[in-house]
Protein backbone atom coordinates (compact mmCIF):
# COMPACT_ATOMS: atom_id res chain seq x y z
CA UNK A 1 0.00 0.00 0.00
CA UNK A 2 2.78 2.36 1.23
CA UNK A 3 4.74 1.65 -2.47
CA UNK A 4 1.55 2.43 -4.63
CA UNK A 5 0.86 5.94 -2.69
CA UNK A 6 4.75 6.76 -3.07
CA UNK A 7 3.88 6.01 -7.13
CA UNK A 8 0.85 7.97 -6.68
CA UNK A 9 2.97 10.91 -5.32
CA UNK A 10 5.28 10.67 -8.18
CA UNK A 11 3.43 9.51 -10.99
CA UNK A 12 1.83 12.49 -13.05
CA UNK A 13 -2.00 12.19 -14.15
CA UNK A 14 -5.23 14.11 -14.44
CA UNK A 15 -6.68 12.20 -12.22
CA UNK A 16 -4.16 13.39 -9.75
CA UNK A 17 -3.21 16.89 -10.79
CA UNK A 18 -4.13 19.27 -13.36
CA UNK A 19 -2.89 22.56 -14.69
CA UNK A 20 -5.03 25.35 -13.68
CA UNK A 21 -7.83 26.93 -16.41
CA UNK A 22 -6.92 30.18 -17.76
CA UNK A 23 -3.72 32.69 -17.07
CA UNK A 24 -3.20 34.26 -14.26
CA UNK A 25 -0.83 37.23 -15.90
CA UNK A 26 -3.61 39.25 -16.91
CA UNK A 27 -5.00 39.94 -14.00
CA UNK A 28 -7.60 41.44 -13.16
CA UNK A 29 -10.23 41.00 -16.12
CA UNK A 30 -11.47 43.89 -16.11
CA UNK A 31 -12.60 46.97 -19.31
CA UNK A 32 -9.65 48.65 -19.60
CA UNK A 33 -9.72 52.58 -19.27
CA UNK A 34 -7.27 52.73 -22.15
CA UNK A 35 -9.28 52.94 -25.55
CA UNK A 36 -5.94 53.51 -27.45
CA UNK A 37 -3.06 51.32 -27.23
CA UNK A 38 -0.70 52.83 -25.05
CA UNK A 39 3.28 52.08 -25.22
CA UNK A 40 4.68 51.03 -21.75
CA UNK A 41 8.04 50.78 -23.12
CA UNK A 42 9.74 51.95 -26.60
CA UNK A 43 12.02 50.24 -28.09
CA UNK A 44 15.68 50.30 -27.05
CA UNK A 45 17.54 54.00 -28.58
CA UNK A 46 20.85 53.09 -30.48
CA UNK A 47 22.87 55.85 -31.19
CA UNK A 48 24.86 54.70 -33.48
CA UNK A 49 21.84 54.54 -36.14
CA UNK A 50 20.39 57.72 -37.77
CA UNK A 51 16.92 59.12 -36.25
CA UNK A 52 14.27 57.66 -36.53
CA UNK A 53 9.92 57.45 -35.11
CA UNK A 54 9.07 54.33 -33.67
CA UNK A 55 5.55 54.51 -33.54
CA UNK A 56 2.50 54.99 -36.10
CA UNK A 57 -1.58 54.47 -35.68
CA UNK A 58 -3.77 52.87 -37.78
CA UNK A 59 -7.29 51.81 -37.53
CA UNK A 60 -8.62 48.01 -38.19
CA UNK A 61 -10.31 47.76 -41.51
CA UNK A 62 -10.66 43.85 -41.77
CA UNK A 63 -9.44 41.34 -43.06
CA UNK A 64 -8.92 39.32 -46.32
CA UNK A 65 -6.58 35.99 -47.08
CA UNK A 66 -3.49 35.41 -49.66
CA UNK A 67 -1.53 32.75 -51.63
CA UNK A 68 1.98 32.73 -51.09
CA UNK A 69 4.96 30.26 -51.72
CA UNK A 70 6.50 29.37 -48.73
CA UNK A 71 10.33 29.39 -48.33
CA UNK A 72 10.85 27.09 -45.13
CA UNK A 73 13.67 24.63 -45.36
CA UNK A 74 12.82 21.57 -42.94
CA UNK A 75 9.15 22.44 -43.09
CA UNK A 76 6.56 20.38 -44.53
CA UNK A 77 5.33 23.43 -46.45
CA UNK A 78 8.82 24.29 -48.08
CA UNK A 79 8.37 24.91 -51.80
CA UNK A 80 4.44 24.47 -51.37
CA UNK A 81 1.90 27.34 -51.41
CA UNK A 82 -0.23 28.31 -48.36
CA UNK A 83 -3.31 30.40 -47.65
CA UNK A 84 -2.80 32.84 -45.25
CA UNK A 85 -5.06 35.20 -42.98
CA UNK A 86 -3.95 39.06 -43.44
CA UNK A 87 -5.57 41.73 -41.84
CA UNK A 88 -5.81 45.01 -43.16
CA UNK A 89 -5.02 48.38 -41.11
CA UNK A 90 -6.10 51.68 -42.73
CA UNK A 91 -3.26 54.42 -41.79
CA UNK A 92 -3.66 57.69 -42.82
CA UNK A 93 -0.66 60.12 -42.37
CA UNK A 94 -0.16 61.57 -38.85
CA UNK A 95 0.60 65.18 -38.29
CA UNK A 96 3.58 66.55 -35.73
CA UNK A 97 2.60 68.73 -33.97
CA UNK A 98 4.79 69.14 -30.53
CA UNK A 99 8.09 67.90 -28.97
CA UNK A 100 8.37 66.44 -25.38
CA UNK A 101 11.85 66.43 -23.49
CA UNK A 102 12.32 64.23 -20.68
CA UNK A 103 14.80 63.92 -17.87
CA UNK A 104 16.08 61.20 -15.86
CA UNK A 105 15.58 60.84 -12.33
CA UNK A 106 15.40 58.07 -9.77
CA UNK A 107 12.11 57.82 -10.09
CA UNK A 108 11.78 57.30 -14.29
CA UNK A 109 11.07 59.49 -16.60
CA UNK A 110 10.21 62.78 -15.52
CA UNK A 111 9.05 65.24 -18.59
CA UNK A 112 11.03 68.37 -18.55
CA UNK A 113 9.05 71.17 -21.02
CA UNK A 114 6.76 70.56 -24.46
CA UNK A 115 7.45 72.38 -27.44
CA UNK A 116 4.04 73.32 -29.91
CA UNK A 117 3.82 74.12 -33.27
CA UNK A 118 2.98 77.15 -34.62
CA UNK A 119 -0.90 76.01 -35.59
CA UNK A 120 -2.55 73.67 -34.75
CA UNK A 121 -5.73 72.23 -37.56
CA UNK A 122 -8.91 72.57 -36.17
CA UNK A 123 -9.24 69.03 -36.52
CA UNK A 124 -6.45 68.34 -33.74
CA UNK A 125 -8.10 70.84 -31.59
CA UNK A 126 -11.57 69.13 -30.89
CA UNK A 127 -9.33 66.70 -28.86
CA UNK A 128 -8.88 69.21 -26.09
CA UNK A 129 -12.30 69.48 -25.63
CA UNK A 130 -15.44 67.11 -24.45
CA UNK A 131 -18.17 68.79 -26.17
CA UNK A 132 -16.59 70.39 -29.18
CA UNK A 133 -19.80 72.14 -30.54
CA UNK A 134 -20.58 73.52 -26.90
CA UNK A 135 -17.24 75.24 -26.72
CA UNK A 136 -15.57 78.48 -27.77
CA UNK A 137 -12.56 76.43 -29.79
CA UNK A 138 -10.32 78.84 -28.16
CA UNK A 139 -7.50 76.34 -27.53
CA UNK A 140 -3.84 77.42 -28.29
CA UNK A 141 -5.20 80.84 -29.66
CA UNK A 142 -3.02 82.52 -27.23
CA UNK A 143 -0.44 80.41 -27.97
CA UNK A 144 -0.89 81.34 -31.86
CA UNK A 145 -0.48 84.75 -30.78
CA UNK A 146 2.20 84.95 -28.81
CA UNK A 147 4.35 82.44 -30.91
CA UNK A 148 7.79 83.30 -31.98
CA UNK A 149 10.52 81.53 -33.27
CA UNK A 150 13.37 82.44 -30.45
CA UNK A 151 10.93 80.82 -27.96
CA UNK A 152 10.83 77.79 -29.62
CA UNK A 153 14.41 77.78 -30.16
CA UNK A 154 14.93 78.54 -26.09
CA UNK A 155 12.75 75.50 -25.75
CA UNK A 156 14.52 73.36 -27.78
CA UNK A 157 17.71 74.28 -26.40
CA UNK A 158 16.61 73.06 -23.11
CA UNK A 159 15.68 69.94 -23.93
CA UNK A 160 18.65 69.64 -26.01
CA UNK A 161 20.58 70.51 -22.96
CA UNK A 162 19.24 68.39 -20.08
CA UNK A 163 17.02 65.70 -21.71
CA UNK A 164 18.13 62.38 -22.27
CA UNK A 165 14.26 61.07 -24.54
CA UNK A 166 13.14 63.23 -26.49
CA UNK A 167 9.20 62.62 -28.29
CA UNK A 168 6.88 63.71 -30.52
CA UNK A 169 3.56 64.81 -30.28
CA UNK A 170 1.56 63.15 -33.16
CA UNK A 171 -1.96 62.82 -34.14
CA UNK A 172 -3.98 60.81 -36.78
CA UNK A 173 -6.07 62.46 -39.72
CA UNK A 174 -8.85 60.53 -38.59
CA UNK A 175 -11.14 62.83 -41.15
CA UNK A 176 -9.57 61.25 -43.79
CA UNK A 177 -10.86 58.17 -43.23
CA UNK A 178 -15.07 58.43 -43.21
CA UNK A 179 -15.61 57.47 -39.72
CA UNK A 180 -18.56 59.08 -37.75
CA UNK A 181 -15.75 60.45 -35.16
CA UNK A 182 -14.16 63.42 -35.45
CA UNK A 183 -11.83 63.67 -33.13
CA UNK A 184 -8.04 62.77 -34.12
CA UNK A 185 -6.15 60.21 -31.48
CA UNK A 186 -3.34 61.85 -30.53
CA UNK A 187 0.31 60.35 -29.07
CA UNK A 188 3.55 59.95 -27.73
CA UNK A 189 6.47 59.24 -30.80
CA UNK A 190 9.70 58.73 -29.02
CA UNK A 191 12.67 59.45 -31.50
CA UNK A 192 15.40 57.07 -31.49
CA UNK A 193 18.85 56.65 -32.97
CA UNK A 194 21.45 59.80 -32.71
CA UNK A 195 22.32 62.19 -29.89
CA UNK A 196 19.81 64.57 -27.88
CA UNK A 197 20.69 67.22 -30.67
CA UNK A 198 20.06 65.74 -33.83
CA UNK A 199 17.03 63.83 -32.25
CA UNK A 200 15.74 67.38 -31.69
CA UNK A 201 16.73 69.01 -34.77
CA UNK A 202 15.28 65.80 -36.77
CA UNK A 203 11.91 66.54 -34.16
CA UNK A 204 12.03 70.15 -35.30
CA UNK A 205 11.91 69.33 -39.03
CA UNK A 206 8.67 67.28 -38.68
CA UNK A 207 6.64 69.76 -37.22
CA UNK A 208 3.61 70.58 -38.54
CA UNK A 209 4.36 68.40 -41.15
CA UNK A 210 2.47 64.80 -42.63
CA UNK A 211 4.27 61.56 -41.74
CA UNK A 212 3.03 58.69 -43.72
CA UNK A 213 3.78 55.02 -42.74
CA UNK A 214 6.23 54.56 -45.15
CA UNK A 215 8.91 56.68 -43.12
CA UNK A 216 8.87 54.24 -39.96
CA UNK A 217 7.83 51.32 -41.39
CA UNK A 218 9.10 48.77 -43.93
CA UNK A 219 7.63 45.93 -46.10
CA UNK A 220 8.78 42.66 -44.57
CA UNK A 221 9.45 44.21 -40.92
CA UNK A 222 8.04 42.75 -37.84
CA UNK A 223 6.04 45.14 -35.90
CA UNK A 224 4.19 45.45 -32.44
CA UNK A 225 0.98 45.99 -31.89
CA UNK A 226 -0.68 47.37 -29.10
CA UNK A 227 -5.02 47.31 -28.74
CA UNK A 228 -7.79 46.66 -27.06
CA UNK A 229 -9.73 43.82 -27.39
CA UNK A 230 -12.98 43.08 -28.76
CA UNK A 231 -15.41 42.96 -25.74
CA UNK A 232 -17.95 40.25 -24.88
CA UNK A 233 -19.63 41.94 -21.84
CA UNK A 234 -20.52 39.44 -18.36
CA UNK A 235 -19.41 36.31 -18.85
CA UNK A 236 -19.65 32.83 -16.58
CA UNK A 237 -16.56 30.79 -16.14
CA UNK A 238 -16.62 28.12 -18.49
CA UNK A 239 -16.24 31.03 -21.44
CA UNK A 240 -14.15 33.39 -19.03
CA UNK A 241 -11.36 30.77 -17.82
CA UNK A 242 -11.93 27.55 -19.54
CA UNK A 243 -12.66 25.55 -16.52
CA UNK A 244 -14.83 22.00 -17.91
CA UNK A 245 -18.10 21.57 -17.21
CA UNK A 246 -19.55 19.89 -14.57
CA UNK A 247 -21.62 16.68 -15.35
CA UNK A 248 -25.03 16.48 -16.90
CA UNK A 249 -27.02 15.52 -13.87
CA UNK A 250 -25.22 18.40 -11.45
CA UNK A 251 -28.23 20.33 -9.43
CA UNK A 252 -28.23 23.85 -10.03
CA UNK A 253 -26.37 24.21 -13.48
CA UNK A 254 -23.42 22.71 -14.63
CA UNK A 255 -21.03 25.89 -16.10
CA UNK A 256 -19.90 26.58 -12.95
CA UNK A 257 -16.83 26.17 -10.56
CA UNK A 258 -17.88 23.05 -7.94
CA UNK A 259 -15.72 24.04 -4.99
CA UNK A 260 -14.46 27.67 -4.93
CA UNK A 261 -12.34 27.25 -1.75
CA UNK A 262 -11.72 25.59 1.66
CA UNK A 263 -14.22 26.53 4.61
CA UNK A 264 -10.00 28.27 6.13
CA UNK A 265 -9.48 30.77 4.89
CA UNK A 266 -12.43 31.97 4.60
CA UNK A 267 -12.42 33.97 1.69
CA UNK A 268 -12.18 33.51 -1.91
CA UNK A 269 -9.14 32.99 -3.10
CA UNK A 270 -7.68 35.20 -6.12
CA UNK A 271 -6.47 32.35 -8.06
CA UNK A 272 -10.62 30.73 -8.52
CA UNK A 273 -12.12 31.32 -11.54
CA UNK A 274 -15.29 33.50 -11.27
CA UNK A 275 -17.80 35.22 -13.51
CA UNK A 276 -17.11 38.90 -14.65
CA UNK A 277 -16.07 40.84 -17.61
CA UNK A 278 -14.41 38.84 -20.81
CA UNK A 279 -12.47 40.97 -23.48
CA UNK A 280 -12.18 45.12 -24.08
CA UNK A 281 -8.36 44.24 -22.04
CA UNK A 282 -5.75 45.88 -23.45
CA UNK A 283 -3.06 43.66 -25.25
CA UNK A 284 0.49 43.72 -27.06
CA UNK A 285 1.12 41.20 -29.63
CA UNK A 286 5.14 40.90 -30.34
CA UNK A 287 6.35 40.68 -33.99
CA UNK A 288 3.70 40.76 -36.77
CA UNK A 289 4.94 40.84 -39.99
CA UNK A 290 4.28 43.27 -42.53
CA UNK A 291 3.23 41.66 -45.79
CA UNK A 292 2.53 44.83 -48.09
CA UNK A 293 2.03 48.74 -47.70
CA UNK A 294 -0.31 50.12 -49.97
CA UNK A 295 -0.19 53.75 -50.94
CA UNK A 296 -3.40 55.70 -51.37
CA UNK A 297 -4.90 55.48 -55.09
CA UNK A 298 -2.70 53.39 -56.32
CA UNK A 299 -4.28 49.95 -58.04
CA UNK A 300 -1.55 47.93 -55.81
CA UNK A 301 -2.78 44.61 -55.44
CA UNK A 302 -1.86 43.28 -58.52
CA UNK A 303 1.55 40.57 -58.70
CA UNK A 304 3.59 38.61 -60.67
CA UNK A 305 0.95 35.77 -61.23
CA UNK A 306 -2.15 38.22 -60.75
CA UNK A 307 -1.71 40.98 -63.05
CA UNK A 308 -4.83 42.45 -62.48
CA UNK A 309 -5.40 45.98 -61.62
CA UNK A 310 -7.18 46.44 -58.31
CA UNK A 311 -7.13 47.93 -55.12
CA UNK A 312 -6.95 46.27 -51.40
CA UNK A 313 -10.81 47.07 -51.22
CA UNK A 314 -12.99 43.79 -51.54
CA UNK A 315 -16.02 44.34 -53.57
CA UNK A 316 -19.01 45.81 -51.70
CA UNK A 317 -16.39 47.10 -49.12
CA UNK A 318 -15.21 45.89 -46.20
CA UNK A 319 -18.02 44.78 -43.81
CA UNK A 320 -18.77 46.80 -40.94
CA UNK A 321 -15.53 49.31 -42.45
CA UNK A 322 -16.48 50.30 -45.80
CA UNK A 323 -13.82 51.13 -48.25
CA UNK A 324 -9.84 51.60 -47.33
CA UNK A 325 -8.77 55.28 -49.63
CA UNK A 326 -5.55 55.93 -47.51
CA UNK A 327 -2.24 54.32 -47.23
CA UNK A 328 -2.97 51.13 -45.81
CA UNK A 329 -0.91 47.80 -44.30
CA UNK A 330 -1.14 44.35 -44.38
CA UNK A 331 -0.16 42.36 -41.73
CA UNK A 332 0.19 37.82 -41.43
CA UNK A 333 -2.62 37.24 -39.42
CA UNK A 334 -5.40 37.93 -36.99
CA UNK A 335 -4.91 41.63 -34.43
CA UNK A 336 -6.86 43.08 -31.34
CA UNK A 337 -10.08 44.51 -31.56
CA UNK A 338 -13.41 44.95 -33.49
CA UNK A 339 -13.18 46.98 -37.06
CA UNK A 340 -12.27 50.58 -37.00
CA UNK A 341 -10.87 50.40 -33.78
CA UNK A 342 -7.27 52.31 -33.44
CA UNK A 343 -4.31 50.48 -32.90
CA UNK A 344 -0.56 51.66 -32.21
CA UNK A 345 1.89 50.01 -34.22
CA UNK A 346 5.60 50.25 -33.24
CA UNK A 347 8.75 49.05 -34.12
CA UNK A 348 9.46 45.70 -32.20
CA UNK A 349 10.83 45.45 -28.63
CA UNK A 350 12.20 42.11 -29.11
CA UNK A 351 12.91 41.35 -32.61
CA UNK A 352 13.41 37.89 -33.33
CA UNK A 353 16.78 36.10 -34.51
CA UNK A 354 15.04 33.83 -37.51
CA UNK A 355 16.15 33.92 -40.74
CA UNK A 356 13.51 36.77 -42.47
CA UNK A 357 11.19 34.55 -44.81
CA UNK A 358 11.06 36.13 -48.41
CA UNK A 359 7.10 36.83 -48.26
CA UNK A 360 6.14 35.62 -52.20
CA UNK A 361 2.60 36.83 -52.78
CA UNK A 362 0.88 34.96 -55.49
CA UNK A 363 -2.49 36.01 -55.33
CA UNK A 364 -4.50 38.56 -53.05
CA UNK A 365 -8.21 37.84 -52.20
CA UNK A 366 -10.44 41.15 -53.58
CA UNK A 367 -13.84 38.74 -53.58
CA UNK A 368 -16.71 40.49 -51.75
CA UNK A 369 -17.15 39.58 -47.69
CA UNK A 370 -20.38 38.79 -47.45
CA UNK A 371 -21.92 35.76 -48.77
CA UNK A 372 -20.47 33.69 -51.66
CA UNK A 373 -17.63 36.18 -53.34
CA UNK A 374 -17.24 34.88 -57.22
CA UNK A 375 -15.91 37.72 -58.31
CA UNK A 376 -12.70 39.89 -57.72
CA UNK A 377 -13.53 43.20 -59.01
CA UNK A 378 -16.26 44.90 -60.45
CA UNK A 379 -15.23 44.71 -64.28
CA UNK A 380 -14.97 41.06 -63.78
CA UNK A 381 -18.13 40.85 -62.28
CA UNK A 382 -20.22 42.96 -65.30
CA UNK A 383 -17.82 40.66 -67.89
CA UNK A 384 -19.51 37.88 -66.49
CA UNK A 385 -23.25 39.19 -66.37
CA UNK A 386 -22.97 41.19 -69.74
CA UNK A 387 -23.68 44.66 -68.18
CA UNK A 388 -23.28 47.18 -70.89
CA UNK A 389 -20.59 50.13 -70.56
């Protein structure tokens, strides 16, 4: 008896133990008050490369699927082709419109003075106020007035002086893309590579200027990407944590947890899975690949094996989105969050040491989202029905 417990103690089986349901690391489930991604950490600065933003927004327009020939050697799929998931992200340029010093200290990152532009568009104003029709849309019309270049320069000077990170103040043209809002998202760019003085003096060139993606971003690059999640409201725990279901016969439902705790101590532990809120979290997702970057107006989807002319837009639009007119990307994969939600992209924190796949796009999918697509594009679709010019 004594040998079989000792081989009971040992041995490893469900019956026995289990791994617990659901992550503990993302704790506590609850809506997050962040609607936009926000950066906890930039990527490392080098100053031995030249300056350069490492962060862009974009907003979800869908998604769509691709043939490509994989280049894998050892994988089953080397030399085969593959169907692959892409989602699209619409990303209009963003607009510079202030630089941030910041300063050491023991405690972090402490920011030291802010540096505006000249004007500001009235679009980037609404986002200092709540209730932009209700208000006087005085913002930074003192500052307009009273603007000259040596105090700018003075300002600069400091930061160029004391600072050790020096940002950018950015914002999105989200007018450009036919949302209902209005109001742009505005954020943080930190500028790496160089010293304090040509990060500033490559900050000073940008203001009040249009960044498009193409500047910080590359085809074939791995990116971050930081979101928030789709949300699903109150949920119980079988769909929260992934605990299994109780059997059939169990009195008083089954989709519950059967013993949340010991009579001492007598509370509920942290660790048991309970009912409560399931998705709107806030997420990064490390090294997503860039697959193509589209350029506003331009009939880019075409390739070597598909040479016809037509843009990322599926027929009919995308659902829920409509149709992408800006510079757009396409990423390998699923991201965070429901369509047209904003998402900050930036450059990754922990790039990976593979060997960079050549990407090979044979074909990309243009066939409307709803229902049965037949057709890729509209021409092809009157060809086929006889519609007159």
């Amino acid at each position: 008896g004594e040998v079989q417990s000792d081989h009971q103690r040992t041995m490893s089986h469900r019956k026995f133990e289990a791994p617990r349901h659901g992550s503990l690391g993302f704790l506590p489930r609850k809506r997050t008050k962040k609607h936009r991604g926000k950066v906890r950490s930039f990527p490392n600065d080098d100053a031995s490369k030249e300056c350069h933003l490492t962060a862009f927004m974009g907003y979800k327009a869908g998604m769509t699927h691709v043939l490509r020939d994989v280049e894998r050697p050892g994988s089953k799929l080397h030399k085969k082709e593959a169907v692959e998931a892409v989602t699209i992200l619409e990303t209009p340029p963003m607009v510079v419109v202030g630089i941030v010093g910041y300063i050491e200290t023991p405690r972090g990152l402490r920011s030291l003075t802010t540096a505006w532009a000249q004007s500001l568009s009235k679009e980037a104003v609404r986002r200092f106020y709540k209730n932009w029709y209700r208000s006087k849309c005085k913002a930074f019309t003192k500052y307009q007035a009273n603007y000259s270049e040596d105090n700018l320069n003075k300002t600069l000077a400091r930061i160029a002086k004391y600072c050790s990170v020096v940002r950018v103040i950015a914002h999105t043209q989200i007018g450009l893309i036919k949302l209902r809002q209005k109001k742009p998202h505005f954020m943080e760019v930190q500028v790496n590579g160089g010293d304090v003085a040509a990060k500033v003096a490559f900050a000073k060139e940008l203001l009040e200027k249009t960044v498009p993606v193409r500047s910080v971003f590359a085809e074939g690059e791995k990116i971050d990407i930081l979101g928030v999640t789709k949300g699903h409201g109150y949920k119980g725990v079988v769909n929260r944590w992934g605990v299994t279901r109780l059997p059939r016969k169990t009195h008083r439902g089954l989709r519950k947890v059967a013993c949340i705790g010991s009579w001492h101590p007598a509370r509920v532990g942290f660790t048991v899975a309970r009912a409560g809120q399931r998705g709107y979290h806030h997420r990064t997702e490390l090294n997503k690949k860039i697959y193509r970057i589209g350029t506003k107006g331009a009939l880019d989807c075409k390739t070597e094996q598909d040479l016809t002319e037509k843009s990322i837009t599926p027929l009919g639009g995308f659902p829920h989105y409509g149709s992408v007119r800006e510079d757009w990307l396409m990423i390998k994969g699923g991201t965070v969050g429901v369509k047209k939600r904003v998402l900050t992209l930036t450059k990754a924190r922990f790039p990976t040491a593979k060997r960079q796949e050549p990407i090979n796009i044979k074909f990309i999918d243009t066939a409307p989202k709803f229902g049965h697509g037949r057709f890729q594009t509209k021409a092809e679709k009157d060809k086929h029905f006889g519609v007159k010019a």
